[in-house]
Protein backbone atom coordinates (compact mmCIF):
# COMPACT_ATOMS: atom_id res chain seq x y z
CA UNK A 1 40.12 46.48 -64.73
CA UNK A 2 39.34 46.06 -61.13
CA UNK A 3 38.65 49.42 -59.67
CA UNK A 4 39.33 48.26 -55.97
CA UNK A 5 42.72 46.71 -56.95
CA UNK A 6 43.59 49.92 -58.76
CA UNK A 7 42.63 52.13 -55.84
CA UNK A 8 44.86 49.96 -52.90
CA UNK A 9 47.51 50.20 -55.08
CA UNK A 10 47.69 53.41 -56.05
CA UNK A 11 47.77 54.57 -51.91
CA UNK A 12 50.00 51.82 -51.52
CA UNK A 13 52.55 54.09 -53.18
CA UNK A 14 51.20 57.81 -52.22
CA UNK A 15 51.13 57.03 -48.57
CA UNK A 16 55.14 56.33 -49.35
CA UNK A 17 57.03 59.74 -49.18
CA UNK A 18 59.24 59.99 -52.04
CA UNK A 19 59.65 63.73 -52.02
CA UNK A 20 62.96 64.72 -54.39
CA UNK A 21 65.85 67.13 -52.89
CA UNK A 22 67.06 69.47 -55.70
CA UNK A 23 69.88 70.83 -52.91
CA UNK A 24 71.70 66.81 -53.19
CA UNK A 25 74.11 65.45 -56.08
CA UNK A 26 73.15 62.03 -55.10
CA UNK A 27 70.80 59.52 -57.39
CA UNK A 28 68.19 58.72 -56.14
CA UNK A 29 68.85 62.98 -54.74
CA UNK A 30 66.89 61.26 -51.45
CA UNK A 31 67.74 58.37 -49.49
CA UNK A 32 63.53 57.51 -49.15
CA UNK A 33 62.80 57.09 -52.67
CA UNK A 34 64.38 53.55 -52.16
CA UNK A 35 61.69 52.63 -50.17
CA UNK A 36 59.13 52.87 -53.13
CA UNK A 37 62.18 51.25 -55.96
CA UNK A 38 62.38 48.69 -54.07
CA UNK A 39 58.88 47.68 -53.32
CA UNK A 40 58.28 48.03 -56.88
CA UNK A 41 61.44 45.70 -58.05
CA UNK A 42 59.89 43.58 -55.70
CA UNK A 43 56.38 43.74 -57.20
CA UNK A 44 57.64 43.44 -60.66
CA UNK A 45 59.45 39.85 -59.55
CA UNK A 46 56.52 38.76 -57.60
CA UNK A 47 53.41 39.10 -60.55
CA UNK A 48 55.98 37.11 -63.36
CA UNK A 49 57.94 40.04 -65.24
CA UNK A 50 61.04 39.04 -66.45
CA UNK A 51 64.50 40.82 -66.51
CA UNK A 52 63.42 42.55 -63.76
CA UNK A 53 66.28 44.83 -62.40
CA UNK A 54 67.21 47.96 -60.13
CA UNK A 55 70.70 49.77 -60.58
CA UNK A 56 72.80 51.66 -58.18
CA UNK A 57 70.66 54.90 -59.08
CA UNK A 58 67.48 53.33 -58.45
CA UNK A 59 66.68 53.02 -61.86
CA UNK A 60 63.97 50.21 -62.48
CA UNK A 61 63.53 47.66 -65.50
CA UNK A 62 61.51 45.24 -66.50
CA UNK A 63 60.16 43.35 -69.40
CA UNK A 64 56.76 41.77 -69.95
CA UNK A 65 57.93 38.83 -73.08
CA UNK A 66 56.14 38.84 -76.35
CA UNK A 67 53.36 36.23 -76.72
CA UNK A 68 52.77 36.34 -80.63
CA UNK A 69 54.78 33.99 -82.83
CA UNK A 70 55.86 36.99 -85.28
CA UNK A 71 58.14 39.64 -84.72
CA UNK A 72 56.51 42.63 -83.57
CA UNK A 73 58.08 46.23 -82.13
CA UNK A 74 59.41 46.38 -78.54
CA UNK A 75 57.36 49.36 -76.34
CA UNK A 76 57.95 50.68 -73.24
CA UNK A 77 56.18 52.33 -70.69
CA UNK A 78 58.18 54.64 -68.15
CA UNK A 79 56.71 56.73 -65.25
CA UNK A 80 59.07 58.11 -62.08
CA UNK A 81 58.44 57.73 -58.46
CA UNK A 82 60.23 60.61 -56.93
CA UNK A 83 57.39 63.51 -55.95
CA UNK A 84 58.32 67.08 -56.13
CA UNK A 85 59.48 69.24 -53.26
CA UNK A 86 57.35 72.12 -54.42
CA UNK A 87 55.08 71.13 -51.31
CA UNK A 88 55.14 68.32 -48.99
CA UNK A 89 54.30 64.61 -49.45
CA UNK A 90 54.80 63.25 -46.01
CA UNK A 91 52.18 61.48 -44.20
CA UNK A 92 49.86 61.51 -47.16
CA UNK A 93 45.69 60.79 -45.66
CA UNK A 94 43.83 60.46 -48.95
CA UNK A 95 40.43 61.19 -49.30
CA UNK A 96 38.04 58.63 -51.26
CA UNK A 97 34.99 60.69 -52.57
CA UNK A 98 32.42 57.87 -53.99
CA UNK A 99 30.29 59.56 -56.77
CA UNK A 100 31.07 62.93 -56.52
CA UNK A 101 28.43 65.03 -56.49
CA UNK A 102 29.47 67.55 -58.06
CA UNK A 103 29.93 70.30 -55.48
CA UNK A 104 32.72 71.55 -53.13
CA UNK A 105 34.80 68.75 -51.76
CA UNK A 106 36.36 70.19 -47.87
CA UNK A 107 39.99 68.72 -47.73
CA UNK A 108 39.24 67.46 -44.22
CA UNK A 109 42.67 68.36 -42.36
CA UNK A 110 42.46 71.82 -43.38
CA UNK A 111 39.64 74.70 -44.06
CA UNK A 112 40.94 73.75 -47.70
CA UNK A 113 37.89 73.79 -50.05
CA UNK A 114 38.45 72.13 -53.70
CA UNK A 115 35.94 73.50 -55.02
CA UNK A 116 34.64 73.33 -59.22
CA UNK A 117 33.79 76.79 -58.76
CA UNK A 118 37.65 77.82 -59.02
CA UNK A 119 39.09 74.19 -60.20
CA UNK A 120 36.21 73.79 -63.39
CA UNK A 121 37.81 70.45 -64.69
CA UNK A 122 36.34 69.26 -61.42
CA UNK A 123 32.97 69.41 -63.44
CA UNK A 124 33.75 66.89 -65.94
CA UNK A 125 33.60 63.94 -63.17
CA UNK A 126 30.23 64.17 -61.69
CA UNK A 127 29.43 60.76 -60.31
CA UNK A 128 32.53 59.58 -60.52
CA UNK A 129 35.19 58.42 -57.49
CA UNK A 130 37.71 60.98 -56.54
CA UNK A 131 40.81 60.54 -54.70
CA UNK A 132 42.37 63.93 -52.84
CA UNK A 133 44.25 64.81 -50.70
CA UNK A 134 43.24 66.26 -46.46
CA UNK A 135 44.57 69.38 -47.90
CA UNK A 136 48.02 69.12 -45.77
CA UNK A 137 50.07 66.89 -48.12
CA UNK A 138 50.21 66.85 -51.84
CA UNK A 139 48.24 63.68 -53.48
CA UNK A 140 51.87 62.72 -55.61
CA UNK A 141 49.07 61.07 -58.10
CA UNK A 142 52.29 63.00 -60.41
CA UNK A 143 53.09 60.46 -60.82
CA UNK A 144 52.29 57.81 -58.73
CA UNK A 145 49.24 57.69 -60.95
CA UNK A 146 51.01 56.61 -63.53
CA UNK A 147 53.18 53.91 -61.92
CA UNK A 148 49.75 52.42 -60.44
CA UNK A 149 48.52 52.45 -64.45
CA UNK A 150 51.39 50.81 -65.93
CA UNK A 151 51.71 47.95 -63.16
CA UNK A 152 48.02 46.98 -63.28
CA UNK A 153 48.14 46.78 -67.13
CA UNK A 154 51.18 44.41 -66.92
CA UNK A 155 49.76 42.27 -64.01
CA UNK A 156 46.31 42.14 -66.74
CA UNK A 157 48.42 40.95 -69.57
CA UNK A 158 49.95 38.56 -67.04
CA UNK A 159 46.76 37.13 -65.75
CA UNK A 160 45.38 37.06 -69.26
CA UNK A 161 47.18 35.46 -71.61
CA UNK A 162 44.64 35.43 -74.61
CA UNK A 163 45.58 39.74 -74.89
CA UNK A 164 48.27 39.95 -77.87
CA UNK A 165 51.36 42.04 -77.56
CA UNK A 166 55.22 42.03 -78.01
CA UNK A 167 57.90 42.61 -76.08
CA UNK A 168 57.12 45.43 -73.76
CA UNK A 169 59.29 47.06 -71.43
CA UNK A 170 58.25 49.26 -67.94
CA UNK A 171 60.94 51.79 -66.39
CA UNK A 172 60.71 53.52 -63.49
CA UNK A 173 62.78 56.34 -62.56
CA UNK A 174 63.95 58.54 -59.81
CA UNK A 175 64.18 62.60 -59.55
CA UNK A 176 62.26 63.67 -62.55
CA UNK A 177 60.74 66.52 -60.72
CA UNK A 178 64.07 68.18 -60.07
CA UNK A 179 64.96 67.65 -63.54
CA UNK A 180 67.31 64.73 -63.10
CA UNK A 181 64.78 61.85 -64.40
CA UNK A 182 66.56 60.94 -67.29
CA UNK A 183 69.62 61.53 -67.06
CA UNK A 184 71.30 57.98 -65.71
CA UNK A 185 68.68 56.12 -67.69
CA UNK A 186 70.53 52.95 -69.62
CA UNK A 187 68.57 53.32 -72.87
CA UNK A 188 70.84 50.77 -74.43
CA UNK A 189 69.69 48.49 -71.69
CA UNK A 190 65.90 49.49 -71.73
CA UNK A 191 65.88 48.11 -75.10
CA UNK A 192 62.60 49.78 -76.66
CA UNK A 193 62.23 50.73 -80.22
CA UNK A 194 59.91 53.51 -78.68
CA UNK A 195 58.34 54.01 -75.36
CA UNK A 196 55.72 56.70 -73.73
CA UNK A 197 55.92 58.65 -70.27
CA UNK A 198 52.49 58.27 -68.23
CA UNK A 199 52.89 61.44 -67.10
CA UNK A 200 50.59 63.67 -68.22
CA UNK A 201 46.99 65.24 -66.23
CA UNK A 202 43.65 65.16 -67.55
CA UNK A 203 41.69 61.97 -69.50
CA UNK A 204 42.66 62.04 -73.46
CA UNK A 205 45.69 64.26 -72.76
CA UNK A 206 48.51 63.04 -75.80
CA UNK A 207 51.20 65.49 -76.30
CA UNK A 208 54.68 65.30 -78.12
CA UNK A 209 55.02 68.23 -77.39
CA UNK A 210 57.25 70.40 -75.15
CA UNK A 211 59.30 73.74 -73.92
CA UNK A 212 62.73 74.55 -74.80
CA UNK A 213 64.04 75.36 -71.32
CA UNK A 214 66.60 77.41 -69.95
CA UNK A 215 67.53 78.44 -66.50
CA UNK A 216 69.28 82.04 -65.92
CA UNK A 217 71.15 83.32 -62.97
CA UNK A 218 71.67 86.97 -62.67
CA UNK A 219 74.16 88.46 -60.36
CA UNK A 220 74.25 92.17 -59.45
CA UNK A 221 77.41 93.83 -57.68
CA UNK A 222 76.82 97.32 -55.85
CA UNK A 223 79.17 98.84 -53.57
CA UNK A 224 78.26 99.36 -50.08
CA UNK A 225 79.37 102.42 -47.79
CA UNK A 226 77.65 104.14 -44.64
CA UNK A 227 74.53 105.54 -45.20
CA UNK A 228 74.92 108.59 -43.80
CA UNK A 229 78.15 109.43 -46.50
CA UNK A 230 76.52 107.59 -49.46
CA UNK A 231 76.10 110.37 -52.27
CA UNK A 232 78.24 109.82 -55.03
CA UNK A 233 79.99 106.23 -53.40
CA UNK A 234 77.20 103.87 -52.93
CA UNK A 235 75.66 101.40 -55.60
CA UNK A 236 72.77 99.78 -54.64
CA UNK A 237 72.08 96.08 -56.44
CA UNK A 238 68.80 95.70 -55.73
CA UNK A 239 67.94 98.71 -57.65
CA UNK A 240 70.00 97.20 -60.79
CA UNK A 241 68.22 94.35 -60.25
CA UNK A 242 64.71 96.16 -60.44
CA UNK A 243 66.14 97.60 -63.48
CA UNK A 244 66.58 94.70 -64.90
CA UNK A 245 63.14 93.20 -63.82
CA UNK A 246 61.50 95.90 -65.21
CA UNK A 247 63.02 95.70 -68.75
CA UNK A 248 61.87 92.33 -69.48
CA UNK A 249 58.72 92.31 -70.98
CA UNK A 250 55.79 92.40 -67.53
CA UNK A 251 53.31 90.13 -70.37
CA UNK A 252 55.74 87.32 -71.71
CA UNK A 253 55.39 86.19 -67.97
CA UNK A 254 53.89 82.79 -66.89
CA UNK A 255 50.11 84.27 -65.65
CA UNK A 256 49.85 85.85 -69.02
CA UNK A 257 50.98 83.28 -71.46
CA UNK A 258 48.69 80.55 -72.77
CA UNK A 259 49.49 77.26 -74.86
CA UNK A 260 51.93 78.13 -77.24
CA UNK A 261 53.47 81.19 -76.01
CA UNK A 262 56.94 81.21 -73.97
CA UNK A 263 57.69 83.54 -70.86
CA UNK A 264 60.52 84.74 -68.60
CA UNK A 265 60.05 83.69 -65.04
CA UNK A 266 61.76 85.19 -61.84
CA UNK A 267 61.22 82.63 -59.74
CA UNK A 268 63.65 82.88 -56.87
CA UNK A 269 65.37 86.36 -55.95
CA UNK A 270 67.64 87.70 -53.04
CA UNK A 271 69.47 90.42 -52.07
CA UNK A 272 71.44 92.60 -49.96
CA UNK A 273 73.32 96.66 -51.57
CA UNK A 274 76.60 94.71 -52.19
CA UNK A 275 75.50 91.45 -54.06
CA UNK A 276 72.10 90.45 -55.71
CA UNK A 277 70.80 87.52 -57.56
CA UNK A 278 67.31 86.63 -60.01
CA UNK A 279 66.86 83.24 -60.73
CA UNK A 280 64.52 82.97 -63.84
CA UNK A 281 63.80 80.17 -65.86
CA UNK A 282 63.11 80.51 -69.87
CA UNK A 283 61.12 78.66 -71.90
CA UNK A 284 59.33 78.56 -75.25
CA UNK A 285 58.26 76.44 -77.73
CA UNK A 286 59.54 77.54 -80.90
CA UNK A 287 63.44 77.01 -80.85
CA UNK A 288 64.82 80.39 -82.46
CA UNK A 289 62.10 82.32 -79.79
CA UNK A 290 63.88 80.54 -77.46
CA UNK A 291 67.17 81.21 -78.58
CA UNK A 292 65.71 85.25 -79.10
CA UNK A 293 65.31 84.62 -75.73
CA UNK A 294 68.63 83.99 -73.89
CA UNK A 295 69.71 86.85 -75.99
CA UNK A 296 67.55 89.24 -74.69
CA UNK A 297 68.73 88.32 -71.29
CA UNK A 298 72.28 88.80 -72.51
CA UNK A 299 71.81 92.13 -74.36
CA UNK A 300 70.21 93.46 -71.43
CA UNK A 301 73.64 92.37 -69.04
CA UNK A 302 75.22 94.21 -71.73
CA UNK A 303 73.33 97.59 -71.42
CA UNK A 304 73.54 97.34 -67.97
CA UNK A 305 77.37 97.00 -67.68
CA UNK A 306 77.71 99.55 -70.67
CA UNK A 307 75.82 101.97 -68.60
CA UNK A 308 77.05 101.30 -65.25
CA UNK A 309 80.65 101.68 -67.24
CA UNK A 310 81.73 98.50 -65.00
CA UNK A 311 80.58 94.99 -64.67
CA UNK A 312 77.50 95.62 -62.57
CA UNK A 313 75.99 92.66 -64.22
CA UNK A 314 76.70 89.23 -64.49
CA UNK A 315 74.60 85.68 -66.32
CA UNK A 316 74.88 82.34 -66.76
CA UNK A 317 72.29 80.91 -68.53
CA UNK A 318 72.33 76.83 -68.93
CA UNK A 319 70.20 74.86 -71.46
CA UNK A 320 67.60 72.23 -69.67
CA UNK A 321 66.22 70.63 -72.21
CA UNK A 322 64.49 70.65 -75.57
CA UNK A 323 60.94 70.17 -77.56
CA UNK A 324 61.13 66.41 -78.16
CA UNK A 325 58.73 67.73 -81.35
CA UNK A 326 61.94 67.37 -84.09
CA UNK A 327 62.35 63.82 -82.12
CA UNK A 328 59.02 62.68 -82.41
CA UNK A 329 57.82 64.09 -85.97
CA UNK A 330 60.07 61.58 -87.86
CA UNK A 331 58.23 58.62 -86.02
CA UNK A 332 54.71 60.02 -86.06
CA UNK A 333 52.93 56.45 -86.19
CA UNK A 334 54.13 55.91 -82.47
CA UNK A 335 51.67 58.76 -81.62
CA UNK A 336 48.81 57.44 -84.34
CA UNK A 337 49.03 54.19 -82.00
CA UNK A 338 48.28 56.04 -78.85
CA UNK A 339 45.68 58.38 -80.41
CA UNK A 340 44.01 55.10 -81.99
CA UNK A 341 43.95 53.11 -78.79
CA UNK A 342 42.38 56.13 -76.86
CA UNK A 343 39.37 56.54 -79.61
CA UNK A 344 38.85 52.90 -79.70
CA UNK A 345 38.55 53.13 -75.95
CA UNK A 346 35.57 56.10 -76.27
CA UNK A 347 38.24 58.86 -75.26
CA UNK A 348 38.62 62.01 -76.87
CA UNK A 349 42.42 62.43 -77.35
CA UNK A 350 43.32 66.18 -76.48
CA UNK A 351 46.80 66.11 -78.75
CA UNK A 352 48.25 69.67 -77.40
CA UNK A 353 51.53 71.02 -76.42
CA UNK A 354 52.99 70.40 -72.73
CA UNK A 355 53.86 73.96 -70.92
CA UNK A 356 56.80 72.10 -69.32
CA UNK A 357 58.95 69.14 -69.55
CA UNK A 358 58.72 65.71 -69.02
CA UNK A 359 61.58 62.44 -68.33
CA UNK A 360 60.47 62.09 -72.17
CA UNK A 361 61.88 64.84 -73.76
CA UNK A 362 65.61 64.17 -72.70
CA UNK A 363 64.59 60.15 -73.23
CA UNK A 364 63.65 61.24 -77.07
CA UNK A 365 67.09 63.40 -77.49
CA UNK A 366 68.87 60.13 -75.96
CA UNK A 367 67.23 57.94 -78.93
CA UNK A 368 64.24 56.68 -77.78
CA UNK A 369 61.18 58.72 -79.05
CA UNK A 370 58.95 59.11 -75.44
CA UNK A 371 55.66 60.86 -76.22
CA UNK A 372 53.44 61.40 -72.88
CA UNK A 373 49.79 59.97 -72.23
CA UNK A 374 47.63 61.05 -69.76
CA UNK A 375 47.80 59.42 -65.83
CA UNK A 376 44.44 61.12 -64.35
CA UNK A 377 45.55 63.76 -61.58
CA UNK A 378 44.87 67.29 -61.13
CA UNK A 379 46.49 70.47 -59.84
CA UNK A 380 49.98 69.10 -59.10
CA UNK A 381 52.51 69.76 -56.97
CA UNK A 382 49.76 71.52 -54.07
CA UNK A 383 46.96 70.02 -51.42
CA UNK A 384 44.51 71.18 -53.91
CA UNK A 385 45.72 67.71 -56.02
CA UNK A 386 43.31 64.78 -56.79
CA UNK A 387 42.83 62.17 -59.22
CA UNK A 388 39.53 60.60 -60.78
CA UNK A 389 39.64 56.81 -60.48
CA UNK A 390 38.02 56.15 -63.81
CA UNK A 391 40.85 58.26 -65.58
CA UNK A 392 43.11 55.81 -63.84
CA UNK A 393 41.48 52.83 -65.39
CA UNK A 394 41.13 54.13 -69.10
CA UNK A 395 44.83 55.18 -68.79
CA UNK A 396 45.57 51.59 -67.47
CA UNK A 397 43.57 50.22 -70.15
CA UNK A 398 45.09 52.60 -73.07
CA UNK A 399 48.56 50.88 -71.94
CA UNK A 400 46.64 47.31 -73.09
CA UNK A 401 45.00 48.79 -76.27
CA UNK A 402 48.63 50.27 -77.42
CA UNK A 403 50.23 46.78 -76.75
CA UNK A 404 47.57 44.95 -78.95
CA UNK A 405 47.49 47.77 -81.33
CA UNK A 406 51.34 47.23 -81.64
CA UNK A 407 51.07 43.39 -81.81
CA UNK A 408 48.83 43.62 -85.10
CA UNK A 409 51.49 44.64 -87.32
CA UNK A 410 54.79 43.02 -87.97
């Protein structure tokens, strides 16, 4: 792989904002995410793929045809293009650190430090070249990464022939970080028999792995009279609401939970004596802890109104999405092929569980089993982002392995 070629693209498509608007019912939920679709339907016309198409939604297809003479399983590859609106991604000035030294890296537009000292997977990629960001944008290597890997790999097949694979199919979608990836993706039309997300972080990462995930809206209704003439009249909301903070467990929390443990999150709260509302998401691995879960939440509504003697309390608690784990363990040999390709490649495959979602989870509960590889980047969604060009490569070149690995067997 040509590490130049991988570089220029990959800020071809960073330096293009693409930042997702969870506030819009539109798809694409921003109007500038069509900038990047359609310079990538273009792209995909211009190196040779065929069926190349983009929908109303932004949704983009393409397929790379098979070039052995016996019938062989159709793949895909799928990785969005929206970045998250967690922080911005406007006006993106990378950085290009040529073999890193291994000490603090100053994000250049800021007094930013990323430093190994706080960010140790930093240490793993001495003497390599890093890409991060000036410390005033995100990097949106999540996943931009992952669109540069799969579009090198299929412009490498292209310009080499002699490389053995089926029929392999790329997809790129819009506003997976707001949730919304898969959810106008034609996977009649894709046309895969499986397919994996190049989504995931750090070199060897496989996972199949996911969250159940709800999100929980609690409403709290006080009464609200002067001050002065309170005693006995008023109900304050925000002190139901600390009640109710306070009941959930303070450890099943996101900055005390660890690999496979689940949490409650308050992520988003406000509030006034009349009305107040906790947003909280839920999530957990193991489907009846999730489903223990919810019902804690609900049980708790329930004391609260029971002691209130009113409806002081009120939840509504919607289902996200699910551990694509049941999808996936019935067609285990799709992730043998990916853990086979990265050993044969000198990678260590780190096959662990993913403490969120991905567009694969809903793509495996829609029929086609999505496991996620690894695209490179670091420390998401933040200025303290960067990806390691070499990760970038081996992902690009676990994309080839998995095709020829594929094409072997009929």
């Amino acid at each position: 792989m040509k590490k130049q070629e991988i570089i220029e693209r990959f800020i071809s498509y960073i330096t293009i904002d693409t930042e997702s608007d969870p506030n819009s019912d539109t798809t694409p939920s921003s109007e500038k995410q069509w900038d990047l679709a359609r310079k990538l339907h273009q792209e995909l016309i211009d190196m040779g793929m065929s069926d190349v198409t983009i929908d109303e939604n932004a949704y983009i297809m393409a397929t790379l045809p098979s070039n052995v003479e016996h019938e062989t399983a159709t793949i895909g590859f799928i990785s969005h293009f929206d970045s998250t609106p967690d922080f911005t991604g406007k006006d993106v000035k990378p950085q290009i650190i040529e073999k890193y030294d291994g000490g603090d890296i100053p994000l250049k537009g800021s007094d930013l430090v990323l430093s190994p000292e706080y960010f140790d997977d930093l240490k793993q990629y001495k003497g390599q070249t890093i890409i991060t960001t000036d410390g005033t944008t995100l990097l949106a290597a999540d996943d931009k990464a992952g669109i540069t890997e799969i579009m090198t790999a299929m412009k490498h097949m292209l310009d080499n022939p002699e490389i053995k694979h089926g029929a392999i199919k790329v997809g790129f979608t819009p506003d997976e970080e707001i949730g919304r990836g898969a959810h106008k993706f034609d996977v009649e039309k894709f046309g895969a028999d499986w397919a994996y997300t190049m989504d995931g972080s750090q070199i060897g990462e496989l996972e199949y792995e996911n969250f159940n995930a709800a999100g929980a809206v609690v409403t709290f209704y006080g009464k609200i009279v002067h001050p002065g003439y309170a005693k006995g009249k008023m109900i304050n909301s925000m002190y139901v609401a600390q009640e109710f903070i306070d009941s959930l467990p303070r450890m099943e929390t996101p900055e005390h939970t660890e690999e496979y443990q689940g949490f409650f999150h308050l992520h988003n709260m406000k509030g006034a004596v009349e009305k107040s509302e906790l947003q909280y998401i839920i999530r957990d691995h193991n489907k009846e802890h999730f489903e223990a879960r919810k019902e804690v939440m609900q049980n708790l509504v329930n004391t609260l109104n029971e002691q209130y003697d009113r409806e002081a309390v009120s939840i509504e608690i919607k289902d996200q999405y699910f551990n694509m784990r049941e999808k996936v363990e019935p067609v285990m040999h799709i992730v043998d092929v990916a853990e086979q390709a990265m050993k044969d490649l000198g990678i260590t495959p780190l096959i662990k569980p993913i403490r969120g979602g991905t567009d694969g989870s809903q793509l495996s509960y829609m029929g086609l089993p999505c496991p996620n590889i690894f695209a490179g980047g670091h420390n998401f969604h933040g200025p303290y982002e960067y990806v390691p060009v070499e990760s970038m490569i081996k992902a690009t070149e676990v994309i080839v392995r998995i095709a020829e690995l594929v094409a072997e067997k009929k």
